[in-house]
Protein backbone atom coordinates (compact mmCIF):
# COMPACT_ATOMS: atom_id res chain seq x y z
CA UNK A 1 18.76 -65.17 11.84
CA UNK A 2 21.90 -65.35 14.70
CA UNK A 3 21.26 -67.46 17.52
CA UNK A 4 22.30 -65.46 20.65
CA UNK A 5 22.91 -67.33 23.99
CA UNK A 6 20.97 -65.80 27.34
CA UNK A 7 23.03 -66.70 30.38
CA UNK A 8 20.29 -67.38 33.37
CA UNK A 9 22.06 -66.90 36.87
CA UNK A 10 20.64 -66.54 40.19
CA UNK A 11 21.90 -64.47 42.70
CA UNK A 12 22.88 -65.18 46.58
CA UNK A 13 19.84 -63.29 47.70
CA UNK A 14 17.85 -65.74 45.32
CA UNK A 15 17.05 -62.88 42.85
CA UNK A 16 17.32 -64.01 38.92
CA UNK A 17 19.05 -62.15 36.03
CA UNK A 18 18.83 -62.91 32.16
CA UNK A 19 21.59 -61.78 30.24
CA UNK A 20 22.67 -61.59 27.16
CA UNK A 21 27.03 -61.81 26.85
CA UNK A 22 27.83 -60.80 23.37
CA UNK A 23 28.31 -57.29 22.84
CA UNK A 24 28.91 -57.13 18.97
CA UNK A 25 25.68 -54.85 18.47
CA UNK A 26 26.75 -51.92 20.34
CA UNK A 27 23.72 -52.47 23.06
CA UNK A 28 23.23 -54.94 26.47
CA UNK A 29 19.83 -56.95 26.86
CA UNK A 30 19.27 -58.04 30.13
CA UNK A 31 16.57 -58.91 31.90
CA UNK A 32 15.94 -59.22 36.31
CA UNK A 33 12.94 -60.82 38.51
CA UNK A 34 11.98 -62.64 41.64
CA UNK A 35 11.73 -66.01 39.78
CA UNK A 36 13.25 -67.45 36.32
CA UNK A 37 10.56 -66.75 34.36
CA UNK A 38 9.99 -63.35 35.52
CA UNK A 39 13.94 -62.64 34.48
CA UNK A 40 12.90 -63.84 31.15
CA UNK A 41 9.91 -62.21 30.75
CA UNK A 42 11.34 -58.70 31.66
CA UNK A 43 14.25 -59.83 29.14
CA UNK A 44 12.23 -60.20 26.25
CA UNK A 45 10.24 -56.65 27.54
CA UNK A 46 14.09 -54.92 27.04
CA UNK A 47 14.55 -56.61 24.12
CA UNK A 48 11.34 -55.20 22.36
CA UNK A 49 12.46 -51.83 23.88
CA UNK A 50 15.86 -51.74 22.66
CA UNK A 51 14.54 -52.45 19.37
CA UNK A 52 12.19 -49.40 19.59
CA UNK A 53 14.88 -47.37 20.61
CA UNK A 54 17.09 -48.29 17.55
CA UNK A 55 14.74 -47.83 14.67
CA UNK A 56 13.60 -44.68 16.51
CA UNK A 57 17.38 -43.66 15.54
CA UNK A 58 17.13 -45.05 11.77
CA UNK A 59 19.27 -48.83 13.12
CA UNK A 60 18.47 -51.72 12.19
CA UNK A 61 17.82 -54.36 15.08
CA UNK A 62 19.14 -57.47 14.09
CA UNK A 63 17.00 -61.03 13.47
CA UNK A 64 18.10 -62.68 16.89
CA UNK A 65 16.49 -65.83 18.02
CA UNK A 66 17.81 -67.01 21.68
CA UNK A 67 18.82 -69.66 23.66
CA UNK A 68 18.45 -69.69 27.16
CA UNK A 69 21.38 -71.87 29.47
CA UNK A 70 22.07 -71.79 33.35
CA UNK A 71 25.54 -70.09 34.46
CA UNK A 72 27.84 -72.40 35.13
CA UNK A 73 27.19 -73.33 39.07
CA UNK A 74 23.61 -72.54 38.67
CA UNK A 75 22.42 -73.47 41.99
CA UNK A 76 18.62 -72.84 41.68
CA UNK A 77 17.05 -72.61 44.84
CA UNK A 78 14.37 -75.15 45.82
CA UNK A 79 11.28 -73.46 44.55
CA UNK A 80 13.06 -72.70 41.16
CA UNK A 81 11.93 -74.72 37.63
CA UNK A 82 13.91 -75.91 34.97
CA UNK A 83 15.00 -73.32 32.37
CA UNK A 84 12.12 -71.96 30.89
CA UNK A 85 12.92 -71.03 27.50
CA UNK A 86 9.58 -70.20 25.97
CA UNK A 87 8.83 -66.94 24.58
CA UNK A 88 5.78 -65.05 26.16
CA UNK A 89 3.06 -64.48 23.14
CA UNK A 90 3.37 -61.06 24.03
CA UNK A 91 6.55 -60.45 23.06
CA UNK A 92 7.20 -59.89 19.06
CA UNK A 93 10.91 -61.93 18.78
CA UNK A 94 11.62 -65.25 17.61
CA UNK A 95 12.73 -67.60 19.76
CA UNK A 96 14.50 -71.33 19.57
């Protein structure tokens, strides 16, 4: 199982994106909400999409686990918590 690291940035108008920046499998995950763990959550909701979309068309998804990190600058605003990195139960991926 790869490892993949999930950038976590936060936008001017305080808006947070989950991304992940390797593009060696042909697809983008990413992942958008109000707060962190909302970005998350909707990441791991494209995640389990993306991987119904590519055995739908006889692909493999890969074994990923991720790790989640802060952009460089990361300048959470005040109501923001530390990087949540835990994977909602609802969600069939591992996680580190």
């Amino acid at each position: 199982m790869k490892t993949e690291k999930v950038i976590i940035e936060v936008s001017k108008d305080g808006l947070f994106s989950a991304f992940m920046p390797s593009n060696e499998y042909g697809f983008g995950l990413a992942g958008y909400g109000e707060t962190e763990e909302e970005a998350i959550e909707d990441f791991y909701a494209t995640v389990s999409e993306m991987k119904e979309l590519e055995e739908a068309d006889g692909r493999v998804f890969p074994e990923l686990q991720f790790k989640f990190e802060h952009a460089v600058g990361y300048a959470a605003p005040k109501t923001a918590s530390p990087c949540v990195a835990e994977k909602p139960a609802k969600y069939d991926v591992e996680e580190q």
